[in-house]
Protein backbone atom coordinates (compact mmCIF):
# COMPACT_ATOMS: atom_id res chain seq x y z
CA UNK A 1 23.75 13.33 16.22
CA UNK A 2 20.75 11.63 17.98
CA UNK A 3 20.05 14.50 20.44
CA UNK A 4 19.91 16.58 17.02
CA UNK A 5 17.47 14.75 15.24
CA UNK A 6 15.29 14.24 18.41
CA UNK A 7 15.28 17.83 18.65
CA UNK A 8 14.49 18.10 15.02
CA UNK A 9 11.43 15.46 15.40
CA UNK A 10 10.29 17.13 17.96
CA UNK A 11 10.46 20.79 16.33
CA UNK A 12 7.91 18.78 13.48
CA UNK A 13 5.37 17.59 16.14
CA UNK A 14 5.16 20.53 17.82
CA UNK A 15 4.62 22.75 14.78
CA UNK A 16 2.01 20.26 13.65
CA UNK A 17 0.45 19.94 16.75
CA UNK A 18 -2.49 22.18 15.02
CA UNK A 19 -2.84 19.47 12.14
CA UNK A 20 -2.84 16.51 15.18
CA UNK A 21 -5.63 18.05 17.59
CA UNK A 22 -7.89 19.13 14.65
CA UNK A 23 -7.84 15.98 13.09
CA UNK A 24 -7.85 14.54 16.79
CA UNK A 25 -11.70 16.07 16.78
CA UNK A 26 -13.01 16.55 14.22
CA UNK A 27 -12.04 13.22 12.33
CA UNK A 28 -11.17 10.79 14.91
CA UNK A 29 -7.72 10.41 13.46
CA UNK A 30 -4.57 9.66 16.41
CA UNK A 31 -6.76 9.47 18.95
CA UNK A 32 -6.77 5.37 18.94
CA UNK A 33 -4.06 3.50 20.52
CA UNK A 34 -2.58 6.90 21.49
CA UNK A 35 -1.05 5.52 24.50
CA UNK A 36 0.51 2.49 22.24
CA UNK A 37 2.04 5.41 20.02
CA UNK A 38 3.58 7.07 23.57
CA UNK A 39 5.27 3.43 24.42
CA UNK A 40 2.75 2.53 26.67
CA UNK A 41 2.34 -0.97 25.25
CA UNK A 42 0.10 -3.82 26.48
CA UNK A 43 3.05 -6.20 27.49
CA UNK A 44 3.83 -9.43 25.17
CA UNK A 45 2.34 -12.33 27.47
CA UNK A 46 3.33 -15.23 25.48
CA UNK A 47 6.57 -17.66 26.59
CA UNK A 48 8.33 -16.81 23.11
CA UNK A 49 9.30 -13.43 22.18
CA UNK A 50 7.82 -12.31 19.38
CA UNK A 51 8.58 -11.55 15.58
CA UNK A 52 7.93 -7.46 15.21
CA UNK A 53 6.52 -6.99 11.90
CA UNK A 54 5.86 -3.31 11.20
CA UNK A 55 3.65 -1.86 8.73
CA UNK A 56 2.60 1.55 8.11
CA UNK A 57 -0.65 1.68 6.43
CA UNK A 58 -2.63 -0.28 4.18
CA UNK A 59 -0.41 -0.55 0.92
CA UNK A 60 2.29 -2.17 3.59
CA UNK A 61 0.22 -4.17 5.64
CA UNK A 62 -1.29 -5.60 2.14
CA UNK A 63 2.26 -6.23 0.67
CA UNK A 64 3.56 -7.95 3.85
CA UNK A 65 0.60 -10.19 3.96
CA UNK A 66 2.55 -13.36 1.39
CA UNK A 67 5.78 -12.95 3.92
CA UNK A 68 3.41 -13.14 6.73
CA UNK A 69 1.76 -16.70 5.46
CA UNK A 70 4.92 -17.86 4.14
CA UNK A 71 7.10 -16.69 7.84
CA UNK A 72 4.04 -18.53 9.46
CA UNK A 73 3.93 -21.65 7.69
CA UNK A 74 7.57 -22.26 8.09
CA UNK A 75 7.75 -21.35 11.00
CA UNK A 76 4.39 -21.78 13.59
CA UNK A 77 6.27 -21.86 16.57
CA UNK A 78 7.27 -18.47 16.16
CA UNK A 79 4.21 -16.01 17.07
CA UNK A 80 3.70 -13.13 15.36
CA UNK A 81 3.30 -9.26 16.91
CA UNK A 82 2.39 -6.61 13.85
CA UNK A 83 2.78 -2.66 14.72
CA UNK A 84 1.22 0.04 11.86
CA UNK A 85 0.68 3.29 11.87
CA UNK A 86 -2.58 4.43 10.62
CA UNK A 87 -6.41 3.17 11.73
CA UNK A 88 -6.95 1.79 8.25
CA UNK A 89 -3.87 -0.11 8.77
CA UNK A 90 -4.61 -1.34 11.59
CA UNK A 91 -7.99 -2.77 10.98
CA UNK A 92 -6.90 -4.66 8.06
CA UNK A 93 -4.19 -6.22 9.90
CA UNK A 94 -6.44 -7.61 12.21
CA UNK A 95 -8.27 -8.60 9.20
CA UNK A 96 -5.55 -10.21 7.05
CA UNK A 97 -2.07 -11.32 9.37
CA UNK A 98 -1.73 -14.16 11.48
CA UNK A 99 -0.56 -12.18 14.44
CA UNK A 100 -0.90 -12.62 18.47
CA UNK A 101 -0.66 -9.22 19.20
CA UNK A 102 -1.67 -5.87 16.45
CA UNK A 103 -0.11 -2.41 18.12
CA UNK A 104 0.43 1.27 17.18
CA UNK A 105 4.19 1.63 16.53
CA UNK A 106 5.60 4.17 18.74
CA UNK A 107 6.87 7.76 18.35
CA UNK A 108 10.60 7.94 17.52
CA UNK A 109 11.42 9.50 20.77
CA UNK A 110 14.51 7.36 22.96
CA UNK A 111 12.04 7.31 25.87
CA UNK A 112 8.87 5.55 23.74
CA UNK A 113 10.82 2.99 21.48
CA UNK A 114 12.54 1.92 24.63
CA UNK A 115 9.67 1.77 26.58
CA UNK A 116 7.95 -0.05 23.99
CA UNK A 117 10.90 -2.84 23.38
CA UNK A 118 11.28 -3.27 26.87
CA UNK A 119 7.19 -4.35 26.95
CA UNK A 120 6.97 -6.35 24.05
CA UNK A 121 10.51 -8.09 23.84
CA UNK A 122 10.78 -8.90 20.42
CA UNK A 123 13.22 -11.33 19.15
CA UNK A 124 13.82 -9.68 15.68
CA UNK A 125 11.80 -6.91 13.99
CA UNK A 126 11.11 -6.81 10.66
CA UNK A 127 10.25 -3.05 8.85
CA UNK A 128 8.69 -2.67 5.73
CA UNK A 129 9.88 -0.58 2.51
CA UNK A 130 11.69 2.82 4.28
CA UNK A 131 10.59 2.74 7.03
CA UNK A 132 14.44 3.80 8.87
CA UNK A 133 13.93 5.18 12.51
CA UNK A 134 17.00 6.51 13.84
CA UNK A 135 16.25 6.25 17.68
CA UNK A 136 13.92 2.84 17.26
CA UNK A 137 17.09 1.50 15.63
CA UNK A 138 19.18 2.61 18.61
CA UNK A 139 17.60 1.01 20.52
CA UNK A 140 17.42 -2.06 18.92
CA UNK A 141 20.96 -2.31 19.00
CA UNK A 142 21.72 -1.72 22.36
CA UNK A 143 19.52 -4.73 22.83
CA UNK A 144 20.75 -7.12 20.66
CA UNK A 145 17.94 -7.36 18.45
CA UNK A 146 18.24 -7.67 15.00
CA UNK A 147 16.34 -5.62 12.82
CA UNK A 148 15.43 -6.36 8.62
CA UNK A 149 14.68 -4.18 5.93
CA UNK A 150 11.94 -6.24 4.43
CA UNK A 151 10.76 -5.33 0.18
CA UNK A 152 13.09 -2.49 1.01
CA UNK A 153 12.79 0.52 -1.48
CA UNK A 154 14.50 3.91 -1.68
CA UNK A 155 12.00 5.68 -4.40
CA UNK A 156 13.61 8.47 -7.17
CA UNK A 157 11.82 11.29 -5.09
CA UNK A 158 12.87 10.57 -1.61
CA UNK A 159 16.54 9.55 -2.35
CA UNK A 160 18.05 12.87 -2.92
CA UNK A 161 16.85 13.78 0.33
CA UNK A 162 18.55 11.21 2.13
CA UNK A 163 21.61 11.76 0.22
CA UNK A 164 21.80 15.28 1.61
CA UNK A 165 21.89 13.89 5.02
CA UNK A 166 24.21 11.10 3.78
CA UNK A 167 26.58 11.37 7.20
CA UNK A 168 23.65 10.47 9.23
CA UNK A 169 21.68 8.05 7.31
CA UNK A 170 25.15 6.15 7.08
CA UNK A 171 25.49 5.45 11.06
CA UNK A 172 21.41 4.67 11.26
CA UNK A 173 21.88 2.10 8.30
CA UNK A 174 24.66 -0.01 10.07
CA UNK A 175 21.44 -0.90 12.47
CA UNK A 176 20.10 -3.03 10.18
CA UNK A 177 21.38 -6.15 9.57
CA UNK A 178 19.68 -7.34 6.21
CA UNK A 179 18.58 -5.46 3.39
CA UNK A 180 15.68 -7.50 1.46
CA UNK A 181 15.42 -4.62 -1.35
CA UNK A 182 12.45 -4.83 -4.28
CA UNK A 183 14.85 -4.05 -7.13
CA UNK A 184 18.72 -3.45 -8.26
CA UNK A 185 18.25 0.63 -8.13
CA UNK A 186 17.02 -0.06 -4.48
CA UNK A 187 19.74 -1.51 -3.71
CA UNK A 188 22.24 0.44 -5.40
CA UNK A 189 20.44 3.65 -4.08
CA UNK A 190 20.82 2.44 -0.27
CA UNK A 191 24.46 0.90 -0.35
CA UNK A 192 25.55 4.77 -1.85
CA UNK A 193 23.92 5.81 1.15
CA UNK A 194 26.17 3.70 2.83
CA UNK A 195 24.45 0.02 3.63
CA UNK A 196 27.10 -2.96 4.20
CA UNK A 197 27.49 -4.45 0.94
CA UNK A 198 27.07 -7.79 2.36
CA UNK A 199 24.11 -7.02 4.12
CA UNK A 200 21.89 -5.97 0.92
CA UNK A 201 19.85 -8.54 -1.24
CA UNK A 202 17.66 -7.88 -4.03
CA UNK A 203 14.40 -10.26 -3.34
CA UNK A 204 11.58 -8.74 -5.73
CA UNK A 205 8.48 -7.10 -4.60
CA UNK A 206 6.50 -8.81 -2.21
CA UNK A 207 3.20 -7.00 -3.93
CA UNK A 208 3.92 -9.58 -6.64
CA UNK A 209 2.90 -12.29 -4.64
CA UNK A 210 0.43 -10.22 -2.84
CA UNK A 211 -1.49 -10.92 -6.42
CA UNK A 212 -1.06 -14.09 -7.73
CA UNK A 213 -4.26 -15.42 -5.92
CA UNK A 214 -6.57 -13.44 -8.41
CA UNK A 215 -8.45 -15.69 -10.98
CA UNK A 216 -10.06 -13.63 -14.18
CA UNK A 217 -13.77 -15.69 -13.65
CA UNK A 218 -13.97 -14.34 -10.03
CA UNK A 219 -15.73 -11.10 -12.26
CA UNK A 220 -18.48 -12.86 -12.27
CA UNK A 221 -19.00 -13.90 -8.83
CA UNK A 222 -18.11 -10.28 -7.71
CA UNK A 223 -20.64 -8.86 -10.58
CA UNK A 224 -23.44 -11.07 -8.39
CA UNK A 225 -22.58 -10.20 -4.93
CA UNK A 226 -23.10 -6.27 -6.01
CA UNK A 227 -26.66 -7.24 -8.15
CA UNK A 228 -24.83 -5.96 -11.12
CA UNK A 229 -25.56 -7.89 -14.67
CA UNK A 230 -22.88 -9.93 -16.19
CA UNK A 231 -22.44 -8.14 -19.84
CA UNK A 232 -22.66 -4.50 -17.81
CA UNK A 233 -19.19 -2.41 -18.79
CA UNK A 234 -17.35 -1.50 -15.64
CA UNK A 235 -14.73 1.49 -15.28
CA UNK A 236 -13.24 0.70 -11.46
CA UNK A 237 -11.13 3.81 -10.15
CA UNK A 238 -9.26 2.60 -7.37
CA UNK A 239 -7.28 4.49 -4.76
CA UNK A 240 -7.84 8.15 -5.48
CA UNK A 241 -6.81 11.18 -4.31
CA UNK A 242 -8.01 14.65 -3.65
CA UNK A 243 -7.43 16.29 -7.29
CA UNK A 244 -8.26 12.99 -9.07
CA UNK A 245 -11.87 11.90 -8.89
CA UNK A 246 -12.56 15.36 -10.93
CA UNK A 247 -10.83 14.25 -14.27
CA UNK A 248 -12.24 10.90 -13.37
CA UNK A 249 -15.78 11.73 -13.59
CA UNK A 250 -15.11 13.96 -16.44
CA UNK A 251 -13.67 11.10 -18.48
CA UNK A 252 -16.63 9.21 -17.34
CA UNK A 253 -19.53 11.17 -18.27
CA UNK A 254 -17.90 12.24 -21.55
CA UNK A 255 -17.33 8.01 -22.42
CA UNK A 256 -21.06 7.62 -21.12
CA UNK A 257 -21.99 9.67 -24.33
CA UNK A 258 -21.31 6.55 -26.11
CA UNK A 259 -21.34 4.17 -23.77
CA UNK A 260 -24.94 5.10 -21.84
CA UNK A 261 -24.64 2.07 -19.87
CA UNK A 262 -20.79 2.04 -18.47
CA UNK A 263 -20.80 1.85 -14.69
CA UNK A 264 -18.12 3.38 -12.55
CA UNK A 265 -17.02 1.84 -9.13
CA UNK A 266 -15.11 4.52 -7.26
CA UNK A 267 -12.66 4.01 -4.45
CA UNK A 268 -11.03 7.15 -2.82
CA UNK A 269 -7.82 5.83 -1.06
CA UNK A 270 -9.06 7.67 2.04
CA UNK A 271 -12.75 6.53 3.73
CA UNK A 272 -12.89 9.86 5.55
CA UNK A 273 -12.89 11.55 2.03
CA UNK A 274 -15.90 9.81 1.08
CA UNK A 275 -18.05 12.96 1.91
CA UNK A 276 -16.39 15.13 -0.31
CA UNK A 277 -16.16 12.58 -3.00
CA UNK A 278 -20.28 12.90 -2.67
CA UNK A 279 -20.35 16.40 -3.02
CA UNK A 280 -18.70 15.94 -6.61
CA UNK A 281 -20.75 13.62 -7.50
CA UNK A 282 -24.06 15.98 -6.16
CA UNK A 283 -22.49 18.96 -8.34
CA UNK A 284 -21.82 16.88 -11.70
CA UNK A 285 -25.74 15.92 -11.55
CA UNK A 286 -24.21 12.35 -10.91
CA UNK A 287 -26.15 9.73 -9.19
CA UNK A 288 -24.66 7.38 -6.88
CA UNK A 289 -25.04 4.77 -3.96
CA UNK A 290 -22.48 3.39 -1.38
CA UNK A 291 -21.36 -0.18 -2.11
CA UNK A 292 -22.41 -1.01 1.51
CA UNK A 293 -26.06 -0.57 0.57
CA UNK A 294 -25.42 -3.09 -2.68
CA UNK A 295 -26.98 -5.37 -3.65
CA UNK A 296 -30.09 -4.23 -1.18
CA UNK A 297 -30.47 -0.71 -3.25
CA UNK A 298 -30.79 -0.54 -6.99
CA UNK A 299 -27.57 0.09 -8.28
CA UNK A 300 -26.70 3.56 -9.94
CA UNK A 301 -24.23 5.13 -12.64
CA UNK A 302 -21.71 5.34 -10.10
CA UNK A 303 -20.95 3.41 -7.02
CA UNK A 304 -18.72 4.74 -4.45
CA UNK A 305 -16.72 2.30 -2.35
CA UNK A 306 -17.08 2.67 1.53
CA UNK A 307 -16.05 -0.61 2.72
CA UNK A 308 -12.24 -1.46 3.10
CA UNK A 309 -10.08 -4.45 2.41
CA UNK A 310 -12.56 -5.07 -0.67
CA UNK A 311 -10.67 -3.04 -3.78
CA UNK A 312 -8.39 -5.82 -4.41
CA UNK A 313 -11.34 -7.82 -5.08
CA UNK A 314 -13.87 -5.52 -6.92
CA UNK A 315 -10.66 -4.97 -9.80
CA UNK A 316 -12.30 -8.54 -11.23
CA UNK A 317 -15.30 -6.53 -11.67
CA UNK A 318 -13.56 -4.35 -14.59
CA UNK A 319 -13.81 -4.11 -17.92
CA UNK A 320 -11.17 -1.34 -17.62
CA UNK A 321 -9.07 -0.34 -14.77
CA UNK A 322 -7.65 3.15 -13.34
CA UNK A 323 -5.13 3.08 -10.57
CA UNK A 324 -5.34 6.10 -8.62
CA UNK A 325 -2.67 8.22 -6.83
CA UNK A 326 -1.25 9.31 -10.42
CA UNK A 327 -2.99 11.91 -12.09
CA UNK A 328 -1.73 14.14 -8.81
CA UNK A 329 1.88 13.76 -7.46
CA UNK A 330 1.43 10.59 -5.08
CA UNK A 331 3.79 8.48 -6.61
CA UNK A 332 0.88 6.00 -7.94
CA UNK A 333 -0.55 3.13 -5.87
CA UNK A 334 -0.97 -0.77 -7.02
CA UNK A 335 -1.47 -1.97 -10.26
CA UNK A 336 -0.66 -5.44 -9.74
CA UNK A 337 -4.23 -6.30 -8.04
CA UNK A 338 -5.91 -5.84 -11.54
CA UNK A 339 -3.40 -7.08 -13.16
CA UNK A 340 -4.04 -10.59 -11.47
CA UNK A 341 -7.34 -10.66 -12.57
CA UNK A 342 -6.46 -10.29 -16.41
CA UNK A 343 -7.82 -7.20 -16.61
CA UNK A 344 -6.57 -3.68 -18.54
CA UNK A 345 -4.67 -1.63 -16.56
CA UNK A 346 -4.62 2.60 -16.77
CA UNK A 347 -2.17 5.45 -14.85
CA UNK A 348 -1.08 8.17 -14.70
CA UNK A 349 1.94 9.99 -15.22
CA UNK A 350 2.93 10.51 -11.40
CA UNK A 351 3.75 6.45 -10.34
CA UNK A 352 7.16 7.34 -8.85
CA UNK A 353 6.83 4.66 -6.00
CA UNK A 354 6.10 2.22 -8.42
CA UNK A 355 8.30 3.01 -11.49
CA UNK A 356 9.69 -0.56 -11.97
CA UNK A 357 5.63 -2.07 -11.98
CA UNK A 358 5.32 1.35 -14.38
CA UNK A 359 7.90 0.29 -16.55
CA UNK A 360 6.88 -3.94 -16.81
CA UNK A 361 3.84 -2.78 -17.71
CA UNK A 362 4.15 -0.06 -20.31
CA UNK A 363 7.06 -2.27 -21.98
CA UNK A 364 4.63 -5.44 -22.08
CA UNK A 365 2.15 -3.84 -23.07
CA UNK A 366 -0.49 -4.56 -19.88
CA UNK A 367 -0.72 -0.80 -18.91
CA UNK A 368 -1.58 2.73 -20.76
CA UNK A 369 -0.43 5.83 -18.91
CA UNK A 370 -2.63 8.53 -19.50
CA UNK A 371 -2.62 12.48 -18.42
CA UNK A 372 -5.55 14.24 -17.95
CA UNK A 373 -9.29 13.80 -18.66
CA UNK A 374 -9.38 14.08 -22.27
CA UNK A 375 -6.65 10.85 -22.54
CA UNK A 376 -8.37 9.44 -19.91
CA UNK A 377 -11.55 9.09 -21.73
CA UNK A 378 -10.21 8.48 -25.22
CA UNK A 379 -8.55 4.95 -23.75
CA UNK A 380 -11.26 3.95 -21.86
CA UNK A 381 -13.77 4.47 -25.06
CA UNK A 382 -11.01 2.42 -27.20
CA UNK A 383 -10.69 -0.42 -24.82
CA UNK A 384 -14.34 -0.96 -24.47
CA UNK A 385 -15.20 -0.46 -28.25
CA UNK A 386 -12.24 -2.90 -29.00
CA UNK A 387 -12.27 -5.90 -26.48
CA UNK A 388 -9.70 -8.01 -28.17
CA UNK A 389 -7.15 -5.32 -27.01
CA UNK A 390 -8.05 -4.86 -23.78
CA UNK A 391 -7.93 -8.52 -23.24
CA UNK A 392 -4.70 -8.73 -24.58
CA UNK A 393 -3.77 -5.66 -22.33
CA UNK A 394 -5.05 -7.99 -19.39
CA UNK A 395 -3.08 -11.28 -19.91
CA UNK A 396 0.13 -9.54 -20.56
CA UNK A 397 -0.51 -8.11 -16.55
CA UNK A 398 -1.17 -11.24 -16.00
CA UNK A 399 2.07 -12.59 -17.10
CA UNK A 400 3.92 -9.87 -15.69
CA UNK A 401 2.38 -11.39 -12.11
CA UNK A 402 3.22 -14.68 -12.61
CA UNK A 403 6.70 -14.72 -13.82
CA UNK A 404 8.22 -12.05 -11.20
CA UNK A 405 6.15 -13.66 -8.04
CA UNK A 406 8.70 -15.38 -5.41
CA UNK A 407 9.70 -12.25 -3.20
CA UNK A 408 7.97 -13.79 -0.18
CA UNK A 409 10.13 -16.86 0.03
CA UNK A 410 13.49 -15.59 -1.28
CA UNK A 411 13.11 -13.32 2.14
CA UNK A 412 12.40 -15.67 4.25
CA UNK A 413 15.29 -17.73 3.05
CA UNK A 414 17.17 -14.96 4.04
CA UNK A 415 15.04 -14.46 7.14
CA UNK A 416 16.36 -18.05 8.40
CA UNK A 417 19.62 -17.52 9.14
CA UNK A 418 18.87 -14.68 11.98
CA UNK A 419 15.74 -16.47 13.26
């Protein structure tokens, strides 16, 4: 079964081979670390192993970050080691997590995770959301090292996948020995795949906590730092994707009709996108300036976020929110981070990895979903011509924050028993 999914993995790199030097090149993209992501680790140097937290990208490395505190706090003389995936991940890692040692996690290849646990000799590892490696799993086994599913999710769109390779997912599963899942469908979705029952928890999600440290008056202190007036209405699109900034700036110029004033900070998910993004803005006659430049430059209509680790933060900035990666089939991206700054929250229709936020939200009334430009625009008009409801929109987010917060230490109770 292993030797056939090997096979398999390797079938996928080769084919996208292509894909990996190109972006190798021309973007930068793999190329760091890439001896980290072939095993080649530096070796852990400290006299206590380490506590392997992986992390993917930046929505994981930001979620983990309340376990992170909390795991350190309890425990300081346990030292941290964090793995991701991407460049963007990495870099706020080193920013945000109270780790010894930041590496690339490795290839799932037998010959790189074991070369990789043999350098860095971790005493438990700890993998965020789905992230389920057949061989890395292995190979934690056959080494005694226990391995947690930490705010563990199986989302509506990947889980009949995995059901279709039920047989094998089954076997990987019994290498995990706790299951800290975000909700009840997560974890009745992975024990039908075939998780111990007495392994699987349901904790909350750990983005919950990730938010509770926003306070609605920082708006004003962010407003200053960009040279932006106080009373100045702010549409922040956070997080999008390719497809999405279009009906974004549509809805914005037609709410600018009425609104000549309205200001819109944009934040494409990816920073190497942030050329193209300008060439929309050059064709739609829209004038802009890179947040990096503020407040030295005069601000302009739009402002187009280049720096990273700052989105949480510019959400106090809103009047009105958009939460990207939902207007195109992503599966949506966090709407909590407004949310803890009081403020209105919009998405789209496409928030499949966040259906249970999704559903708080539309239920309490903190969120709107909206579909395309013309809806777009219509709420954003509403909520700035009618403040009253978009502050009421804000403070039920708010209370949706503060009353399901917790997930953090819940998994480290659970943590405590294996540590």
């Amino acid at each position: 079964m292993y030797w056939f999914y090997s096979l398999g993995l390797g079938a996928i790199l080769v084919g996208g081979l292509p894909v990996f030097v190109a972006q190798a090149i021309l973007r930068g993209k793999y190329r760091r670390g890439l001896p980290e992501r072939l095993g080649r680790m530096p070796a852990w140097a400290g006299p206590v192993p380490p506590v392997w937290l992986h992390a993917v990208s930046v929505g994981e490395v930001m979620a983990a970050t309340p376990l992170a505190h909390e795991l350190a706090e309890r425990r300081p003389d346990l030292p941290l080691l964090v793995s991701t995936v991407t460049d963007t991940g990495r870099n706020v890692a080193e920013q945000r997590l109270p780790a010894k040692q930041f590496v690339f996690f490795p290839v799932d290849f037998g010959w790189a995770v074991e070369s990789a646990l043999d350098r860095l000799r971790p005493r438990i590892v700890l993998l965020t959301e789905t992230e389920i490696w057949p061989n890395f799993l292995r190979a934690c086994g056959a080494r005694g090292i226990p391995v947690v599913l930490i705010n563990g999710r199986i989302s509506p769109r990947s889980y009949p996948r995995y059901r279709r390779v039920r047989r094998l997912f089954a076997r990987v599963l019994q290498g995990i020995r706790l299951f800290c899942m975000q909700t009840p469908e997560d974890a009745a979705r992975v024990l039908d795949l075939g998780a111990p029952a007495e392994r699987v928890h349901v904790v909350g999600n750990l983005k919950f906590d990730l938010a509770v440290t926003g306070d609605p008056q920082d708006g004003s202190a962010v407003r200053q730092m960009l040279g932006l007036p106080p009373s100045l209405p702010i549409l922040v699109a956070g997080s999008t994707h390719r497809g999405e900034e279009a009906p974004v700036l549509g809805a914005f110029q037609a709410v600018r009709r009425a609104v000549p004033d309205l200001t819109l900070l944009l934040a494409p998910r990816h920073p190497e996108r942030l050329a193209e993004v300008e060439g929309l803005l050059e064709r739609g006659g829209l004038a802009w300036v890179r947040r990096s430049r503020l407040p030295a430059s005069p601000a302009a209509p739009v402002i187009l976020v280049d720096t990273m680790g700052e989105l949480a933060r510019l959400y106090a900035a809103g009047t009105v929110v958009y939460v990207g990666g939902s207007l195109v089939p992503i599966g949506g991206h966090n709407v909590l981070e407004p949310a803890a700054y009081a403020r209105p929250v919009l998405f789209g229709p496409h928030m499949g990895n966040f259906a249970e936020m999704a559903r708080f939200f539309l239920e309490q009334g903190a969120g709107i979903q909206v579909h395309d430009t013309d809806g777009l625009a219509a709420v954003i008009l509403r909520l700035l011509q009618e403040p009253a409801a978009a502050d009421r929109m804000g403070e039920a987010g708010r209370t949706i924050v503060d009353t399901h917060r917790g997930a953090g230490r819940r998994t480290v109770d659970l943590l405590e028993a294996l540590l």
